[in-house]
N, C-alpha and C. Protein backbone atom coordinates (compact mmCIF):
# COMPACT_ATOMS: atom_id res chain seq x y z
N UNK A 1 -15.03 36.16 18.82
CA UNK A 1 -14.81 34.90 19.51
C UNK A 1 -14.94 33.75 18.51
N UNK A 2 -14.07 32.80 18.78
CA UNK A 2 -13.94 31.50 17.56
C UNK A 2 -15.40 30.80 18.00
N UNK A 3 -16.28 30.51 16.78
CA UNK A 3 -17.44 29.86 16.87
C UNK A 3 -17.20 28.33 17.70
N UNK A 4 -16.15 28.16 17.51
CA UNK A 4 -15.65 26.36 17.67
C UNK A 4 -15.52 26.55 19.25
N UNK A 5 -14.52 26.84 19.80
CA UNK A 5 -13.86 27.23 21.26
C UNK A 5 -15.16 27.43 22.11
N UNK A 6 -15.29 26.66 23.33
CA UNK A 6 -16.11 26.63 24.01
C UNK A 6 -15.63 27.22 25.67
N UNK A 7 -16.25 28.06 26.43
CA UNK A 7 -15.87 28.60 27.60
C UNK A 7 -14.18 28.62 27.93
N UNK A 8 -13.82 29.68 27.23
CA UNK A 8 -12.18 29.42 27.17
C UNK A 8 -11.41 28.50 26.98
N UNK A 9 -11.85 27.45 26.32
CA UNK A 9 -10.89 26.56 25.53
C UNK A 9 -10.76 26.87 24.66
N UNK A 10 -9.43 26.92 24.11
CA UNK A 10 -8.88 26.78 22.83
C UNK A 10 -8.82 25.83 21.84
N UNK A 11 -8.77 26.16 20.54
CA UNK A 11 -8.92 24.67 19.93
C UNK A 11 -7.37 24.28 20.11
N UNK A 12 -7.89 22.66 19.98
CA UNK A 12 -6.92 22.21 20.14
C UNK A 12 -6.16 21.77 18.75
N UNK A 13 -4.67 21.81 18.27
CA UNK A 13 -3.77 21.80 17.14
C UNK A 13 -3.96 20.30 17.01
N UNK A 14 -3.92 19.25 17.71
CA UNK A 14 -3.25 17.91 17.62
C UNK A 14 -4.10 17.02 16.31
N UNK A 15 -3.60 16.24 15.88
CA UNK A 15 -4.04 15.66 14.72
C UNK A 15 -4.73 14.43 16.00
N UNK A 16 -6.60 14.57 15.37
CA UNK A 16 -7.30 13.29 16.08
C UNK A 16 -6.94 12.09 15.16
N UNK A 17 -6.46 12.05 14.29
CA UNK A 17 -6.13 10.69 13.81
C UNK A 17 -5.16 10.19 14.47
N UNK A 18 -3.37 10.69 14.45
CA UNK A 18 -2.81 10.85 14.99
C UNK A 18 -2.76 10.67 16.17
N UNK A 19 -3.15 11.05 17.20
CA UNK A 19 -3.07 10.95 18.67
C UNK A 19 -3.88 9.31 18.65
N UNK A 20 -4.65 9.32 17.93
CA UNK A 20 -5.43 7.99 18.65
C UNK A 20 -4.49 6.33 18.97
N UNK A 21 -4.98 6.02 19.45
CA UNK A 21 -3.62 4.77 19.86
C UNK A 21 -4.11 3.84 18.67
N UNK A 22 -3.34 2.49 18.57
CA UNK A 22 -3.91 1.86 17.73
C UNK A 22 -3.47 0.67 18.86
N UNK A 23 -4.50 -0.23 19.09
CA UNK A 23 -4.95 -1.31 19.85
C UNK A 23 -4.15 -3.01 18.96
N UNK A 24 -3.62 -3.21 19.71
CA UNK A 24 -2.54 -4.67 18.90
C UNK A 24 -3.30 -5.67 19.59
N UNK A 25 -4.05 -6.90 18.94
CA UNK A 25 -3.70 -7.85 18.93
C UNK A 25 -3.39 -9.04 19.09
N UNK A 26 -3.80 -9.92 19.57
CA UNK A 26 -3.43 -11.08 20.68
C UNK A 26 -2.02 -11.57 19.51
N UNK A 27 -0.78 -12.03 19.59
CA UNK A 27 -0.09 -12.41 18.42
C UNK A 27 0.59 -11.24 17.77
N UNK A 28 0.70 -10.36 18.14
CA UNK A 28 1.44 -9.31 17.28
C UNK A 28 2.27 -8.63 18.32
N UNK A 29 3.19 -8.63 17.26
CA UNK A 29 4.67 -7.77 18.24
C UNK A 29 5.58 -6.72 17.60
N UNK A 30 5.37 -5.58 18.69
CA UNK A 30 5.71 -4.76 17.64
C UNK A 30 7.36 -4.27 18.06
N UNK A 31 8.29 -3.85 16.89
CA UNK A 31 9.87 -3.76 17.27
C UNK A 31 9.88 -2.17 16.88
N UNK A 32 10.60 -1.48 17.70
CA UNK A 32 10.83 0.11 17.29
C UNK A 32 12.39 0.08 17.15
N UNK A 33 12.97 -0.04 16.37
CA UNK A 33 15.08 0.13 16.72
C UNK A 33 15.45 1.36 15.56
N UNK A 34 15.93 1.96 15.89
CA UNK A 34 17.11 3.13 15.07
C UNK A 34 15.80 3.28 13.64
N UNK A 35 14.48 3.82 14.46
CA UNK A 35 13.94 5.10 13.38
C UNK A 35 13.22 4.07 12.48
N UNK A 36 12.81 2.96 12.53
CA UNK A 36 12.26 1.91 11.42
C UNK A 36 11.14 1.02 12.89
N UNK A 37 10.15 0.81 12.35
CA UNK A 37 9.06 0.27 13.16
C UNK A 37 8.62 -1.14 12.24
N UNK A 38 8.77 -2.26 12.84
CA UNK A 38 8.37 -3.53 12.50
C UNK A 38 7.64 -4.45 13.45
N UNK A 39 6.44 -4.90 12.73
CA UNK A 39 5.46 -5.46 13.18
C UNK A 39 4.99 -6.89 12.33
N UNK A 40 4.97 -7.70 13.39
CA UNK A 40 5.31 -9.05 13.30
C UNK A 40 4.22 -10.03 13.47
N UNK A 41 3.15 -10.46 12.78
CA UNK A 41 1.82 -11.07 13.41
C UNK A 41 1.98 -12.91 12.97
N UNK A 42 0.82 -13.12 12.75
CA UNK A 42 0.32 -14.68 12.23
C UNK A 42 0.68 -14.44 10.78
N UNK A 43 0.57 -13.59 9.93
CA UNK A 43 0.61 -13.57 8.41
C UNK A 43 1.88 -13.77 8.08
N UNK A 44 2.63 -12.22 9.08
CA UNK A 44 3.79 -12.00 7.94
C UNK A 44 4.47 -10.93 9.00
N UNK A 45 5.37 -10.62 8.31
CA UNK A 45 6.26 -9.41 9.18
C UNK A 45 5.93 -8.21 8.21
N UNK A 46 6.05 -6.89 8.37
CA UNK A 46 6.24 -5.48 7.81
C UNK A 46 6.75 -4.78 8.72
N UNK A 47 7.83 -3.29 7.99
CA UNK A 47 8.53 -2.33 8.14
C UNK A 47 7.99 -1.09 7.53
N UNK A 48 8.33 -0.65 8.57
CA UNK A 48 8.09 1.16 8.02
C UNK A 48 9.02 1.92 8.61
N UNK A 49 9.28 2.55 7.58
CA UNK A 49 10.36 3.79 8.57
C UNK A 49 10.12 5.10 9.00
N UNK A 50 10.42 5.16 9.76
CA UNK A 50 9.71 6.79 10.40
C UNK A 50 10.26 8.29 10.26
N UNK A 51 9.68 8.76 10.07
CA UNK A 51 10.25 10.23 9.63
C UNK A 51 10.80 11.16 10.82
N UNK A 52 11.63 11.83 10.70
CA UNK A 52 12.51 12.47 12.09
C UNK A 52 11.46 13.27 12.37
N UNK A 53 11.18 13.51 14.17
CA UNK A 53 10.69 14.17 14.48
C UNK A 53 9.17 13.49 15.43
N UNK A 54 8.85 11.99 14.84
CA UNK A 54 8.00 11.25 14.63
C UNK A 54 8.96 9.55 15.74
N UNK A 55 7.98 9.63 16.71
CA UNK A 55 8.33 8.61 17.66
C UNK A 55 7.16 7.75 17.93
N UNK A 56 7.23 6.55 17.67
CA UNK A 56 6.49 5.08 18.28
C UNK A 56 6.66 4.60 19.66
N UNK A 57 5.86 4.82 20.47
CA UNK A 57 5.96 3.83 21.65
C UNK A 57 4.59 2.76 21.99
N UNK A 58 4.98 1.69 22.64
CA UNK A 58 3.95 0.80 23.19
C UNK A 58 3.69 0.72 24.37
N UNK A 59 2.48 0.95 24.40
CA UNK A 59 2.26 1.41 25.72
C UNK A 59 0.78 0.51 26.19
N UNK A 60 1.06 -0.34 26.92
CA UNK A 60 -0.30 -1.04 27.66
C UNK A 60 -1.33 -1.95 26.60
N UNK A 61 -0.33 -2.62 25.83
CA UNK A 61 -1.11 -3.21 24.31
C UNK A 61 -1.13 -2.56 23.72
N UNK A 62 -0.89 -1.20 23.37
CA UNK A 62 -0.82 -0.15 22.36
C UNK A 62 -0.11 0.26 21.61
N UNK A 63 0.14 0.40 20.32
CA UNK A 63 0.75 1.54 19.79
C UNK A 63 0.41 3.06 20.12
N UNK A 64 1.50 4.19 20.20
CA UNK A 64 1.10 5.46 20.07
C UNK A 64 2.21 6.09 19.11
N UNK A 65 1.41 7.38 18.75
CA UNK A 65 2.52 7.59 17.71
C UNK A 65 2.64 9.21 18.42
N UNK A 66 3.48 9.77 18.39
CA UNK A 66 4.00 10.94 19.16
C UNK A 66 4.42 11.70 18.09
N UNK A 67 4.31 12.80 17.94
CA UNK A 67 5.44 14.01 17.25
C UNK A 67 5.89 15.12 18.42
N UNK A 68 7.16 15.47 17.94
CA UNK A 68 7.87 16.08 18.73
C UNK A 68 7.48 17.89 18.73
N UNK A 69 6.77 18.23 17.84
CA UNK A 69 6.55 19.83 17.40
C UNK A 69 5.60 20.00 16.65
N UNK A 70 4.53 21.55 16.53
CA UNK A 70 3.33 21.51 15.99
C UNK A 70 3.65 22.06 14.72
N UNK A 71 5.00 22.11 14.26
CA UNK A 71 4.73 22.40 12.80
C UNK A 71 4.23 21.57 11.78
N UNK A 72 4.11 22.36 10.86
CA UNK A 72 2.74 22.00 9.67
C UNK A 72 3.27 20.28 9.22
N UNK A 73 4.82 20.47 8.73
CA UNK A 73 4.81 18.83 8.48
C UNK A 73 4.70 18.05 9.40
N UNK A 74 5.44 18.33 10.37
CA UNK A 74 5.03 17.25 11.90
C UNK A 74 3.66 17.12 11.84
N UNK A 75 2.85 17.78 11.87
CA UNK A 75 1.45 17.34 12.33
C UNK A 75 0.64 16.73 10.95
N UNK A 76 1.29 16.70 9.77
CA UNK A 76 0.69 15.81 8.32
C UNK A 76 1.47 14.36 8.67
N UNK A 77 2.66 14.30 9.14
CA UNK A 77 3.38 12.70 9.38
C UNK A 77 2.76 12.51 10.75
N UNK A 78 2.26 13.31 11.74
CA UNK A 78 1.53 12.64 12.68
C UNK A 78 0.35 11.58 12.36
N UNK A 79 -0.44 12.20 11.51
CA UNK A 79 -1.56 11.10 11.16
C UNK A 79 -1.53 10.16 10.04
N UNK A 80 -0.58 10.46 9.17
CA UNK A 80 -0.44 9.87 7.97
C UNK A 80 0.87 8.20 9.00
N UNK A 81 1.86 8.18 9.54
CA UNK A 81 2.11 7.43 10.17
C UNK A 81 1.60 6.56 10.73
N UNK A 82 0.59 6.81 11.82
CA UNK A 82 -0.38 6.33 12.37
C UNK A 82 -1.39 5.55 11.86
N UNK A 83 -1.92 6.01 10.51
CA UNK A 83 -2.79 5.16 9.42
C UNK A 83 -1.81 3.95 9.29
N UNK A 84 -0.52 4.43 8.37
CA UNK A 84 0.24 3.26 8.47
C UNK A 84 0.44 2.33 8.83
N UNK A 85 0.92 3.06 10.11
CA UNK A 85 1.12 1.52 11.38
C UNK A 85 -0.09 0.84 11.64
N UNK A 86 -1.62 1.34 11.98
CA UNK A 86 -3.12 0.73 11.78
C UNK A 86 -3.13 0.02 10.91
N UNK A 87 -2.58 0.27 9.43
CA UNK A 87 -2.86 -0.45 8.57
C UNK A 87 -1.95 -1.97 8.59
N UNK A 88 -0.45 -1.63 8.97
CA UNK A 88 0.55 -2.57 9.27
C UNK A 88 -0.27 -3.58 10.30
N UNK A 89 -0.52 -3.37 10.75
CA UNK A 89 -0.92 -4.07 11.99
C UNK A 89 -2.20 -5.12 11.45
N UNK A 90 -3.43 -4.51 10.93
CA UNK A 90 -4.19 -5.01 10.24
C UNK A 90 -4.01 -6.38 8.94
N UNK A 91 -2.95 -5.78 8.32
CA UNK A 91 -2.21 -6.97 7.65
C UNK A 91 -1.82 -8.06 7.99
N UNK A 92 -0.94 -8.04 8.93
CA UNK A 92 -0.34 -9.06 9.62
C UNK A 92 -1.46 -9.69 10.43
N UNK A 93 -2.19 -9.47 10.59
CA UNK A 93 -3.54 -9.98 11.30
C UNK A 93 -4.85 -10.80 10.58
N UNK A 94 -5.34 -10.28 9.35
CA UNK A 94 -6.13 -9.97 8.62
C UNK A 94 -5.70 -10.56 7.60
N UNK A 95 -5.42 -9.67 6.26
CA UNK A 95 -5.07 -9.79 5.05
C UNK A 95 -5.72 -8.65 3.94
N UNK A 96 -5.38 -7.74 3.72
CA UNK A 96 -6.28 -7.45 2.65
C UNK A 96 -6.40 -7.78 1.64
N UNK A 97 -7.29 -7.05 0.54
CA UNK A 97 -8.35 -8.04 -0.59
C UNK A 97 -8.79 -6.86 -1.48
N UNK A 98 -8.56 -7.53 -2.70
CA UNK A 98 -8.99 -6.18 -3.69
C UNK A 98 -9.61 -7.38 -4.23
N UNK A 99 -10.80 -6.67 -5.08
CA UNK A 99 -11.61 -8.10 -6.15
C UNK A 99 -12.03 -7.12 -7.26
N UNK A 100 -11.53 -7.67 -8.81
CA UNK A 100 -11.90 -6.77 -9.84
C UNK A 100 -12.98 -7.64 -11.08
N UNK A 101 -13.61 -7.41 -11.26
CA UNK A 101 -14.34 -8.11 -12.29
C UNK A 101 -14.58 -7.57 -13.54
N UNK A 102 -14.00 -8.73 -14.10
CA UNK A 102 -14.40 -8.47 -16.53
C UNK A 102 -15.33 -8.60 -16.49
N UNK A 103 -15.58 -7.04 -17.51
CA UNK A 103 -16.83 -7.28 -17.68
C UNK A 103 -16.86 -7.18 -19.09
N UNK A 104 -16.92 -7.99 -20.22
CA UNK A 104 -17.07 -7.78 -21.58
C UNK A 104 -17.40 -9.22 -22.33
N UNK A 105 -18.19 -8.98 -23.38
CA UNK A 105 -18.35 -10.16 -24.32
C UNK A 105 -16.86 -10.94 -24.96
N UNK A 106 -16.90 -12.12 -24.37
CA UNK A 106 -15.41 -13.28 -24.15
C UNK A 106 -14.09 -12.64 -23.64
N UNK A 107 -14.03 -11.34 -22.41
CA UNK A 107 -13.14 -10.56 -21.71
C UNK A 107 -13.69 -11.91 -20.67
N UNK A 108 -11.85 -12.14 -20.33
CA UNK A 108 -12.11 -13.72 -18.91
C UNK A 108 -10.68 -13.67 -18.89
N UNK A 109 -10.16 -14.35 -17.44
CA UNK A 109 -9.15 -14.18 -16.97
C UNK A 109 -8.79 -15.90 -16.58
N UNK A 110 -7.87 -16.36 -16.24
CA UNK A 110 -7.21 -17.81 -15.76
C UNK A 110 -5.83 -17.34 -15.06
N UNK A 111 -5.80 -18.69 -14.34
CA UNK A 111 -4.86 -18.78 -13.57
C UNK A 111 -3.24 -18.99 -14.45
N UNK A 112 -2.45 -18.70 -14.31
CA UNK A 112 -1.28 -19.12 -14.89
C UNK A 112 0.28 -19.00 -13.89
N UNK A 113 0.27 -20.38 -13.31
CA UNK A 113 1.43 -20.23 -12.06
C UNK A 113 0.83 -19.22 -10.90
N UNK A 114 1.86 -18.46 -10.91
CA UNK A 114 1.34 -17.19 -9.84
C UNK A 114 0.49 -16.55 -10.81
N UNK A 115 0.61 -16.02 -11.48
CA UNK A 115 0.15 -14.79 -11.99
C UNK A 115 -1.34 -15.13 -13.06
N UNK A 116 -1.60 -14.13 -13.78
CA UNK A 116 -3.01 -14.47 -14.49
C UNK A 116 -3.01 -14.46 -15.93
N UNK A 117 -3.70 -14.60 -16.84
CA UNK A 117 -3.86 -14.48 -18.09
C UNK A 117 -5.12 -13.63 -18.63
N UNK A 118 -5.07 -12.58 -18.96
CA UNK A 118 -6.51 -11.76 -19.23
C UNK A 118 -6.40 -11.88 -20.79
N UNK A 119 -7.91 -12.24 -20.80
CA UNK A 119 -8.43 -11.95 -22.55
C UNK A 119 -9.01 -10.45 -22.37
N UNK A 120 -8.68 -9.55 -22.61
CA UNK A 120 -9.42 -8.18 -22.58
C UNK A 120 -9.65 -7.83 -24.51
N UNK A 121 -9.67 -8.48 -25.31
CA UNK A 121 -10.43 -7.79 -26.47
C UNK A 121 -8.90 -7.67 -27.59
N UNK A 122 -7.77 -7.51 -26.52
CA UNK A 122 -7.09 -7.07 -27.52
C UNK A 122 -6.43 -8.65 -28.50
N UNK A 123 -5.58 -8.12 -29.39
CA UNK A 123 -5.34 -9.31 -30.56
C UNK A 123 -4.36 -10.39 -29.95
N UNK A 124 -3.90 -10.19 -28.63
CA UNK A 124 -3.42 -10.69 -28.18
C UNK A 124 -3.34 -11.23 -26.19
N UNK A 125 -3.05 -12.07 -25.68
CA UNK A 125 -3.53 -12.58 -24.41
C UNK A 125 -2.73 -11.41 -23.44
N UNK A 126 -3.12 -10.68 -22.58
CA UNK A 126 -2.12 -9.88 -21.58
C UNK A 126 -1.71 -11.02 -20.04
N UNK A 127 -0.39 -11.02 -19.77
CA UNK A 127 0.15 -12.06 -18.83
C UNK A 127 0.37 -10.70 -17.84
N UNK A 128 -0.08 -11.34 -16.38
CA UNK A 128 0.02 -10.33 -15.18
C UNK A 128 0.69 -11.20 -14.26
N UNK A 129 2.18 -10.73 -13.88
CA UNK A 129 2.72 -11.47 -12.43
C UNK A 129 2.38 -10.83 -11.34
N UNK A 130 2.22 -11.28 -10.25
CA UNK A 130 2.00 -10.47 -8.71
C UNK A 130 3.65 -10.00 -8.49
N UNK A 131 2.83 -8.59 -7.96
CA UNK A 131 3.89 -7.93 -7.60
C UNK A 131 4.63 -8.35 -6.07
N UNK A 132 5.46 -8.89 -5.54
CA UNK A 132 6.25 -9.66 -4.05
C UNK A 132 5.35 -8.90 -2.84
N UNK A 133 4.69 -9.95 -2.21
CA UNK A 133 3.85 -10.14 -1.37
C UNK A 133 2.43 -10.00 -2.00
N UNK A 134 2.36 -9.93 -3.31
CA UNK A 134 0.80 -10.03 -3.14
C UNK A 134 0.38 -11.37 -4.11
N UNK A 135 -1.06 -12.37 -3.81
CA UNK A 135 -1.27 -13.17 -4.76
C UNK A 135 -2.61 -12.93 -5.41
N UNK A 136 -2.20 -13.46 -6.48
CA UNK A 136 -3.05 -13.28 -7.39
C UNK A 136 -4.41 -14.81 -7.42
N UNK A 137 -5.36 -14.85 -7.36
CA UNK A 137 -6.35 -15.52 -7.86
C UNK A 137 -7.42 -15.49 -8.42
N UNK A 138 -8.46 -16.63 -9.08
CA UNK A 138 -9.01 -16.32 -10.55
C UNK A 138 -10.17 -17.18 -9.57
N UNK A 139 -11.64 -16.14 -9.65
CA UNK A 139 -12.86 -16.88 -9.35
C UNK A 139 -13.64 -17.18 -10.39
N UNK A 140 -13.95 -18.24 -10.54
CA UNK A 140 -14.37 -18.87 -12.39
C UNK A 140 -13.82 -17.95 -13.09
N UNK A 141 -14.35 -17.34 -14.44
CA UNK A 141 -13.65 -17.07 -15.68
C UNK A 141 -13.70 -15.11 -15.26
N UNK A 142 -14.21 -14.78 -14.43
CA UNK A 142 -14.36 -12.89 -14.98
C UNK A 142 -14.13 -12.55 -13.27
N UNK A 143 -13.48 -12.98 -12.77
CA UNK A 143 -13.11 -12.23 -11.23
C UNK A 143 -11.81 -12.69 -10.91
N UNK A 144 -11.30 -11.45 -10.66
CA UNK A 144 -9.76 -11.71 -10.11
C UNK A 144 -9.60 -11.14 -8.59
N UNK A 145 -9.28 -12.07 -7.32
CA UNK A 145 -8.80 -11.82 -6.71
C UNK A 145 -7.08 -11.11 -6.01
N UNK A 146 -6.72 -10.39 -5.41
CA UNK A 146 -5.46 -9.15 -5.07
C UNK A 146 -5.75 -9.40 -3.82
N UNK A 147 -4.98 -10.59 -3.17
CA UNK A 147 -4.35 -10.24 -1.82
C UNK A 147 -3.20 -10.55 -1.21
N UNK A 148 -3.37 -9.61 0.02
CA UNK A 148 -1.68 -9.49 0.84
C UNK A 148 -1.65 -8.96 1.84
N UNK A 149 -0.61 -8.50 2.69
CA UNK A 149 -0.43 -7.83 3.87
C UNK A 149 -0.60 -7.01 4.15
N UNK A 150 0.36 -5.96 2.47
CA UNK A 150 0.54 -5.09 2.53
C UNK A 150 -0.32 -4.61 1.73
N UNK A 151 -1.04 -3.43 2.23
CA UNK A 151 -2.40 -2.40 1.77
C UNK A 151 -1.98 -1.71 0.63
N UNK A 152 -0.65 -1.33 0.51
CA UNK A 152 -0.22 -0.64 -0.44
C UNK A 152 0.06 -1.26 -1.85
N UNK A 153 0.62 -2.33 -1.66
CA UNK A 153 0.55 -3.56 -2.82
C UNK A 153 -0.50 -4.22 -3.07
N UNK A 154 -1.27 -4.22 -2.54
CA UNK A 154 -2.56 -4.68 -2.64
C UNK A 154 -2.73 -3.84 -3.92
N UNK A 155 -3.06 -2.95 -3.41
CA UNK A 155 -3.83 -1.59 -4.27
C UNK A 155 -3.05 -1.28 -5.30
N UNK A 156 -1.77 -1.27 -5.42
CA UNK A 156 -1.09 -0.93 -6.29
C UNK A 156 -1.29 -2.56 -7.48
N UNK A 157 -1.40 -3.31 -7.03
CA UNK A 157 -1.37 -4.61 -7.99
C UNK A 157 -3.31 -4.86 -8.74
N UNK A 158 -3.98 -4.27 -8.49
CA UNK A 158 -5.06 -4.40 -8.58
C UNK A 158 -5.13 -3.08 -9.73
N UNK A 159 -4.71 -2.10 -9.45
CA UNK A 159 -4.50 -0.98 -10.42
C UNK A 159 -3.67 -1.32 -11.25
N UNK A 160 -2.64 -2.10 -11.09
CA UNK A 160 -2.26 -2.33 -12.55
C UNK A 160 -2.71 -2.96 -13.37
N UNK A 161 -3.90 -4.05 -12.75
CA UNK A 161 -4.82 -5.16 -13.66
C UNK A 161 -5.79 -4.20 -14.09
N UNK A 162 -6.40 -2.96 -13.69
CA UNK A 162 -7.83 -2.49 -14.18
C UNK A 162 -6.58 -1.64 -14.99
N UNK A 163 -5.70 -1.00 -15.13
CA UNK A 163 -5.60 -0.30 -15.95
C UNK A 163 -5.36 -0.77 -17.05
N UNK A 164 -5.28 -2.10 -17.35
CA UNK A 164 -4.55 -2.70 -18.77
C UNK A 164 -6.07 -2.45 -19.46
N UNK A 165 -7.27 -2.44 -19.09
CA UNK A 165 -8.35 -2.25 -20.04
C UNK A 165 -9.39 -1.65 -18.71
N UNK A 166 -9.58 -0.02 -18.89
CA UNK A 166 -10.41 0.38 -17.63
C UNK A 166 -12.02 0.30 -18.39
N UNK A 167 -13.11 0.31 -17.62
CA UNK A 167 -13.96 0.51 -17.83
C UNK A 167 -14.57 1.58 -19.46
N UNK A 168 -15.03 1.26 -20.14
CA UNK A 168 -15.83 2.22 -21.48
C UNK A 168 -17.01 2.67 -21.02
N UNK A 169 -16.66 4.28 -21.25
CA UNK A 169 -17.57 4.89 -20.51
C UNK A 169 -18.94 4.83 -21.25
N UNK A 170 -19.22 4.00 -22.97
CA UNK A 170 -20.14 4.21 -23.55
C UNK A 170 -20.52 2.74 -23.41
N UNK A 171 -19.88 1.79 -23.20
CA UNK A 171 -20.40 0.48 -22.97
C UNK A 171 -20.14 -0.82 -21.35
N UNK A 172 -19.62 0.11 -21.12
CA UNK A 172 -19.26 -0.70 -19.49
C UNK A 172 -18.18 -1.53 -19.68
N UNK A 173 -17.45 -1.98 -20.49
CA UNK A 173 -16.53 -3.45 -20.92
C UNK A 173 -15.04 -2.51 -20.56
N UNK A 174 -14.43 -3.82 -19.80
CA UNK A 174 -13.60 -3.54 -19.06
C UNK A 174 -13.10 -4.33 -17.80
N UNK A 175 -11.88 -3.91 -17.18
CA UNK A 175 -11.91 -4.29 -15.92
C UNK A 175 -12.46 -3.07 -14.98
N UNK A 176 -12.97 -3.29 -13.99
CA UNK A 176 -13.23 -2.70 -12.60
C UNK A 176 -13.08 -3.27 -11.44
N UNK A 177 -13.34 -2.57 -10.25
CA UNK A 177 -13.33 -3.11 -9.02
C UNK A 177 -14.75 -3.38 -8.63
N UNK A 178 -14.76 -4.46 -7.69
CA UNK A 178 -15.99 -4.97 -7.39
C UNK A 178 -16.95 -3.81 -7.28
N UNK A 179 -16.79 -3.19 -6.34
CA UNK A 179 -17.96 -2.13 -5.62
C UNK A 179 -17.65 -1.11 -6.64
N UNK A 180 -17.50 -0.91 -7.88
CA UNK A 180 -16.89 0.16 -8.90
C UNK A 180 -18.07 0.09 -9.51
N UNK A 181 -19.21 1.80 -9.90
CA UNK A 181 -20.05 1.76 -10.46
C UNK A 181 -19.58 2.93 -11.71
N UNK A 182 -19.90 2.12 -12.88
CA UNK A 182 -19.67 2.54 -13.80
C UNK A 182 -20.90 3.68 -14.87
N UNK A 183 -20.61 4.56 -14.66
CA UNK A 183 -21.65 5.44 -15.17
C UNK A 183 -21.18 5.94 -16.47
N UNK A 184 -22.49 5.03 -17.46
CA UNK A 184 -22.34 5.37 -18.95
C UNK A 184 -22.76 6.45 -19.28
N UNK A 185 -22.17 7.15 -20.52
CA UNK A 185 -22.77 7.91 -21.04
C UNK A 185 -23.96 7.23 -21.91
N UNK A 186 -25.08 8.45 -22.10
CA UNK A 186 -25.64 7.90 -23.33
C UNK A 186 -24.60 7.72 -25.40
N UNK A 187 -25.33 7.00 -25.85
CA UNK A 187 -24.76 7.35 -27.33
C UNK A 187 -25.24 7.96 -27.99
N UNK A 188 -25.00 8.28 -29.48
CA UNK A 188 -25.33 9.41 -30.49
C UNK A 188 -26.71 9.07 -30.71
């Protein structure tokens, strides 16, 4: 007998991420037309497109996200969708926020137009533009703010600033992310 399954229930297949509704909003409106889902708040608009098999409806203030069959990919785009659209929704509402901080002797960053100017060590200044929808800002000289709508650009624009100089694992100097704990080695 399955340890899990309780008095003849079966487990159940359905993805709990997935099935869960996602709750919209006072201000947000959401559009489903020909297989592409767009959601429309106070911030901004975003699109996503949906994978066959994989249906959006609104239902009672709700998003739900449906799949049509329990095979293995249907039920990985069941929940992975669903994050999505949570996350879509959150954007347009919200904003997300990445924050990275220099950390090195005269490593400092400035504003320049949109984009930033990092001193990271090397012989020369590195220039960073924001990638479309996300902005870039400079809190005094060693913190850079990454925000936007979209969660994915967010993150993706924030990784391209820590990777131009990541953390030294023997001295800490570098960029990181705020809540990023850097564990040195000892030296020789």
């Amino acid at each position: 007998m399955n340890c899990c399954a309780t008095s003849g229930e079966a487990k159940s297949d359905m993805s709990r991420v997935g099935r869960k509704p996602i709750p919209l909003p006072q201000g947000v409106t959401v559009q489903v037309e020909s297989g592409v889902v767009t959601v429309q708040g106070p911030k901004g608009t975003l699109s996503q497109p949906l994978s066959s098999g994989i249906t959006v409806e609104v239902e009672d203030g709700q998003l739900v996200v449906i799949r049509e069959s329990d095979t293995k990919e249907h039920r990985a785009l069941h929940g992975l969708i669903r994050t999505l659209l949570a996350n879509m929704v959150t954007g347009v509402t919200e904003e997300f926020r990445k924050t990275l901080d220099i950390v090195g002797v005269g490593y400092r960053a400035q504003e320049a137009g949109a984009g930033v100017v990092l001193q990271l060590g090397f012989s020369h200044p590195v220039e960073m533009q924001p990638i479309e929808g996300t902005i870039l800002t400079v809190e005094g000289n060693n913190r850079v703010h990454v925000s936007g709508i979209d969660k994915q650009r967010v993150g993706e624009m924030a990784a391209r600033i820590r990777r131009k100089r990541p953390p030294n694992a023997y001295t800490g100097k570098g960029v990181r992310y705020l809540d990023e704990r850097v564990k040195l080695k000892p030296g020789k």
